[in-house]
C-alpha atoms as a PDB file:
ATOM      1  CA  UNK A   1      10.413   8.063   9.565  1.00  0.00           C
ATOM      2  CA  UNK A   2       8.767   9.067  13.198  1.00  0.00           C
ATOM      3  CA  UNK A   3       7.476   5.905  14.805  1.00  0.00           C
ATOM      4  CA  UNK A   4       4.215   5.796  17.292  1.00  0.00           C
ATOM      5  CA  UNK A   5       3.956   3.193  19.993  1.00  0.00           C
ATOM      6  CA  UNK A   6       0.400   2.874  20.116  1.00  0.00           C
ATOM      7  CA  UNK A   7      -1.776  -0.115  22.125  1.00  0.00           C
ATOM      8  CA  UNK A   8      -4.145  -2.182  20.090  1.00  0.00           C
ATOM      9  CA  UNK A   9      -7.678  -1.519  21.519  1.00  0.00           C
ATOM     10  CA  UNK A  10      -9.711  -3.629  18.929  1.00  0.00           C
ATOM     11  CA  UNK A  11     -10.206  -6.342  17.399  1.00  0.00           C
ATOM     12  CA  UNK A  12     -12.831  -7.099  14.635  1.00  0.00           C
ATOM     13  CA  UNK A  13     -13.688 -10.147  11.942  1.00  0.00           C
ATOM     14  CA  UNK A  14     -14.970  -8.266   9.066  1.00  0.00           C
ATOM     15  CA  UNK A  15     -15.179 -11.343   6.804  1.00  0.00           C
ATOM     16  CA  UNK A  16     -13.087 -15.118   7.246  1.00  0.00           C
ATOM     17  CA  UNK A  17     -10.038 -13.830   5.868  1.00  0.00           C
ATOM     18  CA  UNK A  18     -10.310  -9.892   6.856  1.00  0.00           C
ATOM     19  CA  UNK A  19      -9.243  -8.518  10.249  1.00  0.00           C
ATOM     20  CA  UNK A  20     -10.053  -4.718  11.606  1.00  0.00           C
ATOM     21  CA  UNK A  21      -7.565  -3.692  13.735  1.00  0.00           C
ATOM     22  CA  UNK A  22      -7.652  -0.233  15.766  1.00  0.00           C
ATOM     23  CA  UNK A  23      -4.716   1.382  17.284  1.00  0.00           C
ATOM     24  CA  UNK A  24      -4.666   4.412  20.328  1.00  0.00           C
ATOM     25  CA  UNK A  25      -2.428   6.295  22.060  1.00  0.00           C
ATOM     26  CA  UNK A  26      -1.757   3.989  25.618  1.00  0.00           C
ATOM     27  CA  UNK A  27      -2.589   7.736  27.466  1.00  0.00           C
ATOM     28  CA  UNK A  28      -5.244   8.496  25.254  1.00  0.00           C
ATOM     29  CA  UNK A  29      -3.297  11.416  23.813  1.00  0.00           C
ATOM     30  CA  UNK A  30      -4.605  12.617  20.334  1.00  0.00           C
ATOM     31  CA  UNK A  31      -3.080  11.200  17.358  1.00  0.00           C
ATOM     32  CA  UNK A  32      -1.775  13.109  13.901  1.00  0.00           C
ATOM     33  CA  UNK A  33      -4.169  13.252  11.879  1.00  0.00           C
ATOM     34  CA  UNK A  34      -4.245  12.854   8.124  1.00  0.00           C
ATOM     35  CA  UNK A  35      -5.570  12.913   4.692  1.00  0.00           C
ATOM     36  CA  UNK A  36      -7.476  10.542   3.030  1.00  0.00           C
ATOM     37  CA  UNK A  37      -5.419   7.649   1.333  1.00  0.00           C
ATOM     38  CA  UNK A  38      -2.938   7.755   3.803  1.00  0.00           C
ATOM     39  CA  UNK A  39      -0.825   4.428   5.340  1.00  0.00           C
ATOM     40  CA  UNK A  40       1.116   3.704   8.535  1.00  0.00           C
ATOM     41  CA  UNK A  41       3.994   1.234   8.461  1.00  0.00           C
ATOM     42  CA  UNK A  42       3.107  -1.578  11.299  1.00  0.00           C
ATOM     43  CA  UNK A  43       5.972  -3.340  12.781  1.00  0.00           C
ATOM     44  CA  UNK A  44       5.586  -6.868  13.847  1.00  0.00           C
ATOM     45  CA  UNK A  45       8.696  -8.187  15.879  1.00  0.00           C
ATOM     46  CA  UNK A  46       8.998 -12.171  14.477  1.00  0.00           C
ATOM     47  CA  UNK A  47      12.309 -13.880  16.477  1.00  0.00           C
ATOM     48  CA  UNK A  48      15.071 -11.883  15.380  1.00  0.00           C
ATOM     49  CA  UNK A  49      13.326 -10.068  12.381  1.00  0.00           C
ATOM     50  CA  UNK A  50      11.346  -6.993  12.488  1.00  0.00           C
ATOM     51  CA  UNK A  51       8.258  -7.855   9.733  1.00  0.00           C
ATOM     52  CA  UNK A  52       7.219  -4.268   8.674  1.00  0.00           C
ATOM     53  CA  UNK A  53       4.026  -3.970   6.217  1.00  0.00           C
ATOM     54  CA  UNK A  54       1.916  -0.950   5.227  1.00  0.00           C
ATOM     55  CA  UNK A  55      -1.618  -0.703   5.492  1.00  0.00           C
ATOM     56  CA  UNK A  56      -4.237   1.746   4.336  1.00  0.00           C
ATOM     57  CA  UNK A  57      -5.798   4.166   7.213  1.00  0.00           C
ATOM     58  CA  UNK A  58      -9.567   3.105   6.679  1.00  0.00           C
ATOM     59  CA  UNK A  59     -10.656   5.584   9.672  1.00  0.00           C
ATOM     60  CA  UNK A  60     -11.980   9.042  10.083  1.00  0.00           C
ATOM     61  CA  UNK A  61      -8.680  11.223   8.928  1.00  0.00           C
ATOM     62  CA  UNK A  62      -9.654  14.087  11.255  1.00  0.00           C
ATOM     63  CA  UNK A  63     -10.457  12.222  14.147  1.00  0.00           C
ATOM     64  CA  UNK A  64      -7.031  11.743  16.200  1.00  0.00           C
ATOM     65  CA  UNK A  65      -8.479   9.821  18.537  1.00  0.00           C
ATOM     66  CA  UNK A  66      -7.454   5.901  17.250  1.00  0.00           C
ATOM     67  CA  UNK A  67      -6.026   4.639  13.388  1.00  0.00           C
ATOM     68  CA  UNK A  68      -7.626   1.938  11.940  1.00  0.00           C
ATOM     69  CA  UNK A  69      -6.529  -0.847   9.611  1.00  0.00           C
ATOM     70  CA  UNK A  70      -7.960  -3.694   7.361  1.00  0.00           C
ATOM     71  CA  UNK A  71      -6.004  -6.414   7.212  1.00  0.00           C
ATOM     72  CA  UNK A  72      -6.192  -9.336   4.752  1.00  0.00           C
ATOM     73  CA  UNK A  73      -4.465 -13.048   5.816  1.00  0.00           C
ATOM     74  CA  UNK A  74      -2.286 -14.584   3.063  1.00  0.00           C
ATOM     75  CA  UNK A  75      -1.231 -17.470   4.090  1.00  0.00           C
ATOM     76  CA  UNK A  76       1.024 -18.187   1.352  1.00  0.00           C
ATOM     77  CA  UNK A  77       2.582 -14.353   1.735  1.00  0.00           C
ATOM     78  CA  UNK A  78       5.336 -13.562   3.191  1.00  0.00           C
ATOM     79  CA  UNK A  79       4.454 -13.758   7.359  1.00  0.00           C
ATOM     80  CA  UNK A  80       3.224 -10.136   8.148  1.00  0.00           C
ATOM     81  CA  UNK A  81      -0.573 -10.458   7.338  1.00  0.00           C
ATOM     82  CA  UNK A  82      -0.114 -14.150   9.570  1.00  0.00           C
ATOM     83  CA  UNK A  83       1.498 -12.791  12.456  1.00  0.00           C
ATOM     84  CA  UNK A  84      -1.367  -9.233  12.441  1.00  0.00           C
ATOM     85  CA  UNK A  85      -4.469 -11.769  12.387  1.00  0.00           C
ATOM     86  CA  UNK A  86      -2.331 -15.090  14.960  1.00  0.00           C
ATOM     87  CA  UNK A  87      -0.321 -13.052  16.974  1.00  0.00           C
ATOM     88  CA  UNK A  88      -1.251  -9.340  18.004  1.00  0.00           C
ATOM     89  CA  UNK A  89      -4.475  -9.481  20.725  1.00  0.00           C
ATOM     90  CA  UNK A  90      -6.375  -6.807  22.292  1.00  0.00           C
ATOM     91  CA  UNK A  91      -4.045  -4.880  25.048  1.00  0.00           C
ATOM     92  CA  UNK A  92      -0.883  -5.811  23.091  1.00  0.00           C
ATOM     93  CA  UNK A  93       1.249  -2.890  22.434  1.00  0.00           C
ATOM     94  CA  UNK A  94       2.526  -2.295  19.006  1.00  0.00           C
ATOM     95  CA  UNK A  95       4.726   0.126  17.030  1.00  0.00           C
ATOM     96  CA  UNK A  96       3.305   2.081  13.454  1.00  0.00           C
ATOM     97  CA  UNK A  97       5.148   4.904  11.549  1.00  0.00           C
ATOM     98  CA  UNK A  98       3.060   8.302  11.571  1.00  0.00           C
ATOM     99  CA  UNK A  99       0.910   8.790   8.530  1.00  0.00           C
ATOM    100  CA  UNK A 100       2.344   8.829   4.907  1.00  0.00           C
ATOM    101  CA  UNK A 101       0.389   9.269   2.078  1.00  0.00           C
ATOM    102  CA  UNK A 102       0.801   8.570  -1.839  1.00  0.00           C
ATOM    103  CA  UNK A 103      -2.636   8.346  -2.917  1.00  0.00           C
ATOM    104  CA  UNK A 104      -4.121  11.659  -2.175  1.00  0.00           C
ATOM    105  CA  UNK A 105      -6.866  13.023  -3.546  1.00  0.00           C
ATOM    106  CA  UNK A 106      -7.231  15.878  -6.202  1.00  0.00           C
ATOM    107  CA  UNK A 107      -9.183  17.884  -4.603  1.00  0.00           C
ATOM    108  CA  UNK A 108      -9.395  20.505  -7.457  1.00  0.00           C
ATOM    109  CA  UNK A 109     -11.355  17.643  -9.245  1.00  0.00           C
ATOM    110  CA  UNK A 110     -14.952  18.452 -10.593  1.00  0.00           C
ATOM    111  CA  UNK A 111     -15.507  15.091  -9.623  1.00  0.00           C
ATOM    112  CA  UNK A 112     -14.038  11.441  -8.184  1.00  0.00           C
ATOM    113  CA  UNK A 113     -14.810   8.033  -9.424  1.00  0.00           C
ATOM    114  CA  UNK A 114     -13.391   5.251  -7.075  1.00  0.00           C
ATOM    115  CA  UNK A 115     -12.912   1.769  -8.109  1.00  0.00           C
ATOM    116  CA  UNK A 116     -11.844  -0.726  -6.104  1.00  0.00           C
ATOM    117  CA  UNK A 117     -11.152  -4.180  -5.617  1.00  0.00           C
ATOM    118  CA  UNK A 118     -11.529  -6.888  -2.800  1.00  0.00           C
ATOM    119  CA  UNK A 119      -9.176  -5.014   0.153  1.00  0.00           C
ATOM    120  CA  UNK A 120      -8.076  -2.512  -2.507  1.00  0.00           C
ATOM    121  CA  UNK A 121     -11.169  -0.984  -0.899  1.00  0.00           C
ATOM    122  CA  UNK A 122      -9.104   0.187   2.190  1.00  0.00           C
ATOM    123  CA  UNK A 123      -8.179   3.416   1.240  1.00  0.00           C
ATOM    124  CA  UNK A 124     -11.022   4.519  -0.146  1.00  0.00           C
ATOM    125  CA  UNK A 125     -12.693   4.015   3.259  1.00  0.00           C
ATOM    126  CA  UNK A 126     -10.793   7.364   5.113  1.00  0.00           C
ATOM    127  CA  UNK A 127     -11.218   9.365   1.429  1.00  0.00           C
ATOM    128  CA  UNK A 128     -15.271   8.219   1.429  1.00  0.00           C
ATOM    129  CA  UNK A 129     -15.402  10.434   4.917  1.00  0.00           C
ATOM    130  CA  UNK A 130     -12.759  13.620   3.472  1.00  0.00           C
ATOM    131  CA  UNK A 131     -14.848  13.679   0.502  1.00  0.00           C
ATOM    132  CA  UNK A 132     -18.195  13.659   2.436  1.00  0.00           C
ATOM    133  CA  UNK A 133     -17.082  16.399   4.980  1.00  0.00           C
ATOM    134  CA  UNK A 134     -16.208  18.674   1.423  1.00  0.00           C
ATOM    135  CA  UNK A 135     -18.900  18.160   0.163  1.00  0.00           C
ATOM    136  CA  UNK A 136     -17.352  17.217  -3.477  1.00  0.00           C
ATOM    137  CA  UNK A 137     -19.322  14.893  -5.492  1.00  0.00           C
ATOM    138  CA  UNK A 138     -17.816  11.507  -6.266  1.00  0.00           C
ATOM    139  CA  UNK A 139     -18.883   7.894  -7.067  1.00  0.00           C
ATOM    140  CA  UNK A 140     -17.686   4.355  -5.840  1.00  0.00           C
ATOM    141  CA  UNK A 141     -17.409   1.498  -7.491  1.00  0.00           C
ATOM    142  CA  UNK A 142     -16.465  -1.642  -5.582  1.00  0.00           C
ATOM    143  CA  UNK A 143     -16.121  -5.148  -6.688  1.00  0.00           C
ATOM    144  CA  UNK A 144     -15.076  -8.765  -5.483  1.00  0.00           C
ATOM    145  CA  UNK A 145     -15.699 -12.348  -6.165  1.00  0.00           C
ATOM    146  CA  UNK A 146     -18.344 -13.129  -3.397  1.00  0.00           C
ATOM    147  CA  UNK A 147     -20.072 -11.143  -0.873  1.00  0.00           C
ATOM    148  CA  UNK A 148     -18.111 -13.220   2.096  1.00  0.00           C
ATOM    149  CA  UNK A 149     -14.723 -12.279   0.475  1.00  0.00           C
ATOM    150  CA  UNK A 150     -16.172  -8.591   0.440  1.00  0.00           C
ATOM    151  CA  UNK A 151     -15.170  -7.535   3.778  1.00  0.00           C
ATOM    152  CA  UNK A 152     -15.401  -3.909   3.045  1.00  0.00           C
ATOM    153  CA  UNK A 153     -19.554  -3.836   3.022  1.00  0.00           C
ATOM    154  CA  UNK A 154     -19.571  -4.096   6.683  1.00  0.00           C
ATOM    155  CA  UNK A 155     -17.589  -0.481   6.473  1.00  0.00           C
ATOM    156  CA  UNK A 156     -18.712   1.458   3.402  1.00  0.00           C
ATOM    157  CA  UNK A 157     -21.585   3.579   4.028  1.00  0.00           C
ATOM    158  CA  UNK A 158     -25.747   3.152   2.410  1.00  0.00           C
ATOM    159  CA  UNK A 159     -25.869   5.894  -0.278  1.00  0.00           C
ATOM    160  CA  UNK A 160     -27.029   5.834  -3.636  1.00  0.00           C
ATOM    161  CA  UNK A 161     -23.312   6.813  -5.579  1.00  0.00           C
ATOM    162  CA  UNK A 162     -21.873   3.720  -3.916  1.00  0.00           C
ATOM    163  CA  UNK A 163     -22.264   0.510  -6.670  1.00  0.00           C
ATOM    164  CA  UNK A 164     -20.881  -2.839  -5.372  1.00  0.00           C
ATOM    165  CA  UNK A 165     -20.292  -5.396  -8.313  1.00  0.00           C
ATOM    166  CA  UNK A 166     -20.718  -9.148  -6.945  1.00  0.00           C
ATOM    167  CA  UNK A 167     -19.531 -11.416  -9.555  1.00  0.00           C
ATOM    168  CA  UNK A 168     -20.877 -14.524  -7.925  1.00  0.00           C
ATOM    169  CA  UNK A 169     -23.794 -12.788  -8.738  1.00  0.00           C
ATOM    170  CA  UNK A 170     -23.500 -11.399 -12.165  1.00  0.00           C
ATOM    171  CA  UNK A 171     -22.807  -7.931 -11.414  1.00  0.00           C
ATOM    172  CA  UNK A 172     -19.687  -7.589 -12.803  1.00  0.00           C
ATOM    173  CA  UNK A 173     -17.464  -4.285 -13.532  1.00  0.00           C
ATOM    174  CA  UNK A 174     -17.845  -2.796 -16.399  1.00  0.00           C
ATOM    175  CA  UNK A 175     -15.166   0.222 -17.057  1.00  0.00           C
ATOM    176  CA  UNK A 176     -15.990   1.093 -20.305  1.00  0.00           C
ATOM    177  CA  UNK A 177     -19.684   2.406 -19.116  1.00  0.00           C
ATOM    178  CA  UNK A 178     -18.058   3.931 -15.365  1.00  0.00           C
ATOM    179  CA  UNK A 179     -15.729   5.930 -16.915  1.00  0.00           C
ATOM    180  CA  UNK A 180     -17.562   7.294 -20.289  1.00  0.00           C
ATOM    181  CA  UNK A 181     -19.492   9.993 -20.065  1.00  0.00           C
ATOM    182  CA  UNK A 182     -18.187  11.289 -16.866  1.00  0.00           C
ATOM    183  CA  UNK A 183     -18.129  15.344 -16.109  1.00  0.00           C
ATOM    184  CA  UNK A 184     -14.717  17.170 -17.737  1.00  0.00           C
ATOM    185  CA  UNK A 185     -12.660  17.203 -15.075  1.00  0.00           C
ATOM    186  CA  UNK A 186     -13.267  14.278 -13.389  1.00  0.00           C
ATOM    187  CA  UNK A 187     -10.607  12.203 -11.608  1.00  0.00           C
ATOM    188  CA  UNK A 188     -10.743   7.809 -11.282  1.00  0.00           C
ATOM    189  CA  UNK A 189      -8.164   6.404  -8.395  1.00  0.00           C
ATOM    190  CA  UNK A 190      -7.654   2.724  -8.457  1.00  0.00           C
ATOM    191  CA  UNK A 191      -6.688   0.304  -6.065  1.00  0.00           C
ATOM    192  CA  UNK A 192      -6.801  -3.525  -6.172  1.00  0.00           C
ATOM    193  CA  UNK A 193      -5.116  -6.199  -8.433  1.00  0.00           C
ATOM    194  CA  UNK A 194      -2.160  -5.527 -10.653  1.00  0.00           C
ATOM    195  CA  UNK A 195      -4.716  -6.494 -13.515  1.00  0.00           C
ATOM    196  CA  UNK A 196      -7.714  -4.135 -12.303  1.00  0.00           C
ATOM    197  CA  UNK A 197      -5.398  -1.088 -12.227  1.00  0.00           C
ATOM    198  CA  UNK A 198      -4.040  -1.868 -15.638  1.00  0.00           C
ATOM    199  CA  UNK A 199      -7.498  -2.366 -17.109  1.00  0.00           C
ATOM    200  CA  UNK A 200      -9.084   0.597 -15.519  1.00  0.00           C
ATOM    201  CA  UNK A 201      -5.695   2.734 -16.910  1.00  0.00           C
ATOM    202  CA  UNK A 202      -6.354   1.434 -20.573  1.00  0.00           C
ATOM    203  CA  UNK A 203     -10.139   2.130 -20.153  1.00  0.00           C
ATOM    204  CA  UNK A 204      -9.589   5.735 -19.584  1.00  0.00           C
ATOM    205  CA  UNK A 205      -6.451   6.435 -22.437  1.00  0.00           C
ATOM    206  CA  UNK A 206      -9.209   4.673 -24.777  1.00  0.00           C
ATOM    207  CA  UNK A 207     -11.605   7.474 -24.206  1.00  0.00           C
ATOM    208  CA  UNK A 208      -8.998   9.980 -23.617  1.00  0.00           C
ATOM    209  CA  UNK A 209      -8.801  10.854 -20.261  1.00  0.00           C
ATOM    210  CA  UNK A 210      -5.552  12.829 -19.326  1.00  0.00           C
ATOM    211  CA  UNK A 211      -2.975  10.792 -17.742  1.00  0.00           C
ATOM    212  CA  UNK A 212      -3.176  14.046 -14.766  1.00  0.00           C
ATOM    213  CA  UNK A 213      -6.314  12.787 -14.368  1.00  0.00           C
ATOM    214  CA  UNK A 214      -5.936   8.739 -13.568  1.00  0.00           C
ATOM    215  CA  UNK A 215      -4.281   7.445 -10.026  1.00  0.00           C
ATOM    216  CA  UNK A 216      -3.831   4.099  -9.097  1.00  0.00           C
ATOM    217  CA  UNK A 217      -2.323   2.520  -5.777  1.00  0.00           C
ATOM    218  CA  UNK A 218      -0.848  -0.949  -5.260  1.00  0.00           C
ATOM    219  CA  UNK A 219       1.037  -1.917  -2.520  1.00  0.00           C
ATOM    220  CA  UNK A 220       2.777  -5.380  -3.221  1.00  0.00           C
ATOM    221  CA  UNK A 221       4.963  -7.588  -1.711  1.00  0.00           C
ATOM    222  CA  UNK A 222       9.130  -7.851  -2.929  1.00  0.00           C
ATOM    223  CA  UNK A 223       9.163 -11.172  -4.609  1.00  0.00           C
ATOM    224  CA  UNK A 224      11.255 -13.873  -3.626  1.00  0.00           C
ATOM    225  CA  UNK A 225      14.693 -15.272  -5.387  1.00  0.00           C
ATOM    226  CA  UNK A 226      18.001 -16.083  -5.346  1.00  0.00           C
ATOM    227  CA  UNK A 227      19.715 -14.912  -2.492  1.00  0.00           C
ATOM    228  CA  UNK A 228      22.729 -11.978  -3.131  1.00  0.00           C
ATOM    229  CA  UNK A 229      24.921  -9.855  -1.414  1.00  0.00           C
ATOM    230  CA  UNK A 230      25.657  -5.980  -1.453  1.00  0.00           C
ATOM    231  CA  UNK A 231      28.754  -4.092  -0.387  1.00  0.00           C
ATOM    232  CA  UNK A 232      27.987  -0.834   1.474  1.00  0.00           C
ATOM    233  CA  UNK A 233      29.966   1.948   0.693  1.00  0.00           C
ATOM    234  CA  UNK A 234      30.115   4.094   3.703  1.00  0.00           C
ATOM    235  CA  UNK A 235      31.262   1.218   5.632  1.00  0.00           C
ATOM    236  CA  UNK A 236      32.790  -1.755   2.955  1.00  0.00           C
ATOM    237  CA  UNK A 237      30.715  -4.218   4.443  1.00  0.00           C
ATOM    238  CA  UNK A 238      28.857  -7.267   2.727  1.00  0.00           C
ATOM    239  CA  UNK A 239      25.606  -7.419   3.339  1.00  0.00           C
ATOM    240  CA  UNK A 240      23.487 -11.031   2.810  1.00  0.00           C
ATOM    241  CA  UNK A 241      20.159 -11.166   1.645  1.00  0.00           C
ATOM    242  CA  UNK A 242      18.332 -14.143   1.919  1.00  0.00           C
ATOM    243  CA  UNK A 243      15.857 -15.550  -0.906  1.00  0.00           C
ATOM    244  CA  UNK A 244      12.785 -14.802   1.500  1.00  0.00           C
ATOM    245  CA  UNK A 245      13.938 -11.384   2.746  1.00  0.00           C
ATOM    246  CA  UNK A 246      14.009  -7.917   0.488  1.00  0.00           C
ATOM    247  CA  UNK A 247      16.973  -5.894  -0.150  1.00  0.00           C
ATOM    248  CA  UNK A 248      15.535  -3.192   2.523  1.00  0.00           C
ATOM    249  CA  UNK A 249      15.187  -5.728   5.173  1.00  0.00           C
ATOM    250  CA  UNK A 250      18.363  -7.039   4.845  1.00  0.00           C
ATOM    251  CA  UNK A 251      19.803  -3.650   5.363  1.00  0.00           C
ATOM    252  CA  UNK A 252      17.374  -2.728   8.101  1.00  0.00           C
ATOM    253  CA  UNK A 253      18.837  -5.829   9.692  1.00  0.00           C
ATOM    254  CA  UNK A 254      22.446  -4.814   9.195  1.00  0.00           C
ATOM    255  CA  UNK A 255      21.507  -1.641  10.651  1.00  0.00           C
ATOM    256  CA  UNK A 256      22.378  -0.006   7.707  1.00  0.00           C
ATOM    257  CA  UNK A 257      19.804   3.806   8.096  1.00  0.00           C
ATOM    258  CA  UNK A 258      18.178   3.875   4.789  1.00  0.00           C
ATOM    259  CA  UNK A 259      14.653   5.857   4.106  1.00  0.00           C
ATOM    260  CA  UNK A 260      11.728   4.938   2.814  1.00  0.00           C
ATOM    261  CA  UNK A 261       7.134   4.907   2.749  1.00  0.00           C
ATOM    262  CA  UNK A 262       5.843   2.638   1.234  1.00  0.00           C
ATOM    263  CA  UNK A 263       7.838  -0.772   0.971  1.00  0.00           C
ATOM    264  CA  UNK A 264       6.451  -1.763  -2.314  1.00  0.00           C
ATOM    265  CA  UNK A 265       8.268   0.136  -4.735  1.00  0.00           C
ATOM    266  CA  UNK A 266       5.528   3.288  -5.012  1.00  0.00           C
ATOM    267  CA  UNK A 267       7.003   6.008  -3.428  1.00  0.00           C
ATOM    268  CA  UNK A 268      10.765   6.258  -4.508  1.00  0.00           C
ATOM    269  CA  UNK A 269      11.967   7.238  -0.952  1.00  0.00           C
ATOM    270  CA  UNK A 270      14.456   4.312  -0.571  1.00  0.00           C
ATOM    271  CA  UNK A 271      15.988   4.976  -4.113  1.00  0.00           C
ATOM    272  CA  UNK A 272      19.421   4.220  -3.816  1.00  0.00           C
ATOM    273  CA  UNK A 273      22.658   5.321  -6.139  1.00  0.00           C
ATOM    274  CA  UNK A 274      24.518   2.382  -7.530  1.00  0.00           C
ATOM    275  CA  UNK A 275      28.293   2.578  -7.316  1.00  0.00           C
ATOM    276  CA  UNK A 276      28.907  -0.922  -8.865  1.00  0.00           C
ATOM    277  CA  UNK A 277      27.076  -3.125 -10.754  1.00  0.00           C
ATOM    278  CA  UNK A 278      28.946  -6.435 -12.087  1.00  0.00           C
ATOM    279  CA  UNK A 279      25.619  -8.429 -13.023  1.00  0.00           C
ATOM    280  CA  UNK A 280      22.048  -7.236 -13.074  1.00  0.00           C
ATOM    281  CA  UNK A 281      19.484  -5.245 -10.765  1.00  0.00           C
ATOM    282  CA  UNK A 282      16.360  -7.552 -11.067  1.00  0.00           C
ATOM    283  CA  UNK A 283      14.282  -4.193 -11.004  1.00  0.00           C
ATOM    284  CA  UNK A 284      10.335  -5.061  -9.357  1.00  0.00           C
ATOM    285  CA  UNK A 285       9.099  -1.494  -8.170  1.00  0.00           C
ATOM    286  CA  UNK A 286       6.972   1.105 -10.074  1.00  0.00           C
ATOM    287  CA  UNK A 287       8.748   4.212  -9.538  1.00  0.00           C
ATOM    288  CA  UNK A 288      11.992   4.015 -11.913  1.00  0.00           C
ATOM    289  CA  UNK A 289      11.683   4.689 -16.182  1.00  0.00           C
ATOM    290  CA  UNK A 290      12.632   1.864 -18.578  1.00  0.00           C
ATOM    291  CA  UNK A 291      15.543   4.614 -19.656  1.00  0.00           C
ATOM    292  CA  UNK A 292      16.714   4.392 -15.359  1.00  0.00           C
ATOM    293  CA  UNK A 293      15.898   0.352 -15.165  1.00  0.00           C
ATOM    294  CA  UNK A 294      18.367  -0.003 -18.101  1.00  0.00           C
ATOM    295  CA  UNK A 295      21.019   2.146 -16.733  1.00  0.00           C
ATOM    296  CA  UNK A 296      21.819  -0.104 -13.733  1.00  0.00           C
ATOM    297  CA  UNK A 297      22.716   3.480 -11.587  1.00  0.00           C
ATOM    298  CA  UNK A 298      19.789   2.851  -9.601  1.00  0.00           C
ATOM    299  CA  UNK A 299      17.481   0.333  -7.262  1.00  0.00           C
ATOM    300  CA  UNK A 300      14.750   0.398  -5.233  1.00  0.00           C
ATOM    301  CA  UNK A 301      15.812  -1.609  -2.490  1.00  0.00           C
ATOM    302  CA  UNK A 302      12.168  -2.059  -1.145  1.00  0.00           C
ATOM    303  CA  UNK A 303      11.208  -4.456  -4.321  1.00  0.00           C
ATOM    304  CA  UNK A 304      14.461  -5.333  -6.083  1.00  0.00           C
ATOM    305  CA  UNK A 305      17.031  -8.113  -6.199  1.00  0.00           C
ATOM    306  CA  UNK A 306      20.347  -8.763  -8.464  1.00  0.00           C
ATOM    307  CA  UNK A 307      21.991 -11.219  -9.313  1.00  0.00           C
ATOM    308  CA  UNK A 308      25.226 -11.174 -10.106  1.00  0.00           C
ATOM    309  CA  UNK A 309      29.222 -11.240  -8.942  1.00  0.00           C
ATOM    310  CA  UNK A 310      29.049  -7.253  -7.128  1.00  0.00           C
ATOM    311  CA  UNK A 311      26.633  -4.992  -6.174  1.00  0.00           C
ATOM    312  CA  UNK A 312      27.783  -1.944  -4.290  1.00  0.00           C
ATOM    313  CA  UNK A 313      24.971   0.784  -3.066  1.00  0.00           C
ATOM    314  CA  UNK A 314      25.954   4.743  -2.314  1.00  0.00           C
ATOM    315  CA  UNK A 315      25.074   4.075   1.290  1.00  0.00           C
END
């Protein structure tokens, strides 16, 4: 993946726990643009590990001239979201992938119903702008616990098809009326909680939206566990991971060139053949089948562990 060394040029509290970051070019030179959706990968250079997390684009997608992020502080996560909102200042430079994007918009739809919640509201920001330059008609529905936890007011635009649900306040979500009765054709995209996604994905097979028709994004962090070790094939070396530390980081560490987008099992680019497997892949992402989880063949190194006596990769 191409990388971007880029100077941070901003600096903004959106709410106590939310952080807007903005990112140019150090000789003001335009920047790729992209499509609504999209992420950058931000690297984040802790001691002698390289913390790399993905983060939604919330700015204009055709204006090259800076990316913007949102950024979140979880203090009990896994460092990255610590060291963005402790440790990176105005002036500092900093290194992002280019653009990647797995939550595009249909653009073919008749219409698009957003639903977001708390920072799942990040992507939604850059698509709110592609959708406005079309001209396509669409509908957002954002919600979080308390209007101080819902940093993305401060960024989301006064119109009349934008519906924020406060629950502090009684105005809670209610799928079943958002998504019936909405134009043929119409597309939902969901981002948010594990639990929000699922509930918004039952809501619509209930009243029998297509399954074409119904995207969700969700980019999670690889749990913790046991630590293991993999043998890599290309060279027969034993690589440790450590109970805090993914599969992919480990072998980013080792120096071991593997691919991959989104780092939380969404995107399939770090898939990974499976020469041997004496144990079991402790399978966390969202991108294999039950049929491909139960064959062993396969991990997602960006989300999975194993545990087990050997685990050789096709790398």
């Amino acid at each position: 993946m191409s990388k971007l060394a880029l100077k941070v040029t901003e600096i903004e509290a959106l709410s106590p726990l939310v952080k807007r970051f903005r990112f140019e070019d150090p000789a003001g030179a335009p920047l790729p643009v992209f499509s609504g959706g999209a992420h950058i990968t931000v690297e984040m250079p802790d001691g002698d590990t390289i913390r790399r997390n993905s983060y939604s684009l919330i700015s204009d997608p055709h204006d090259g001239s800076g990316y913007e992020i949102a950024v979140r502080r979880e203090d009990r996560g896994r460092g990255g979201s610590r060291y963005m909102h402790t440790r990176v200042n105005e002036g500092d430079a900093i290194t992002v992938s280019s653009p990647a994007n797995l939550f595009q918009l249909d653009l073919r739809a008749r219409k698009h119903v957003l639903i977001a919640g708390g920072i799942g509201i990040t992507p939604f920001l850059s698509q709110l702008r592609q959708l406005g330059i079309a001209q396509k008609p669409y509908e957002l529905h954002y919600a979080a616990r308390s209007r101080d936890e819902a940093a993305g007011l401060r960024l989301l635009p006064d119109a009349a098809h934008i519906h924020v649900h406060i629950s502090d306040e009684g105005a809670r979500m209610d799928l079943g009326a958002i998504l019936d009765g909405q134009p043929l054709g119409t597309h939902v995209y969901t981002c948010g909680p594990e639990g929000l996604i699922s509930a918004v994905a039952d809501q619509a097979a209930r009243l029998g939206w297509p399954k074409t028709a119904v995207h969700s994004e969700a980019f999670t962090a690889p749990p913790p566990g046991e630590p293991f070790e993999v043998v890599v094939k290309s060279s027969g070396r034993t690589v440790q991971v450590k109970a805090d530390q993914s599969l992919l980081e480990a072998l980013e560490a080792a120096q071991v060139e593997i691919d991959y987008s989104c780092r939380g099992g969404a995107c399939g680019r770090c898939r990974t053949h499976v020469i041997a497997c004496d144990g079991r892949i402790l399978h966390n992402d969202h991108w294999l089948s039950e049929a491909e989880r139960a064959e062993q063949k396969t991990i997602m190194p960006c989300m999975s562990r194993f545990k087990g006596a050997r685990l050789e990769l096709d790398l």
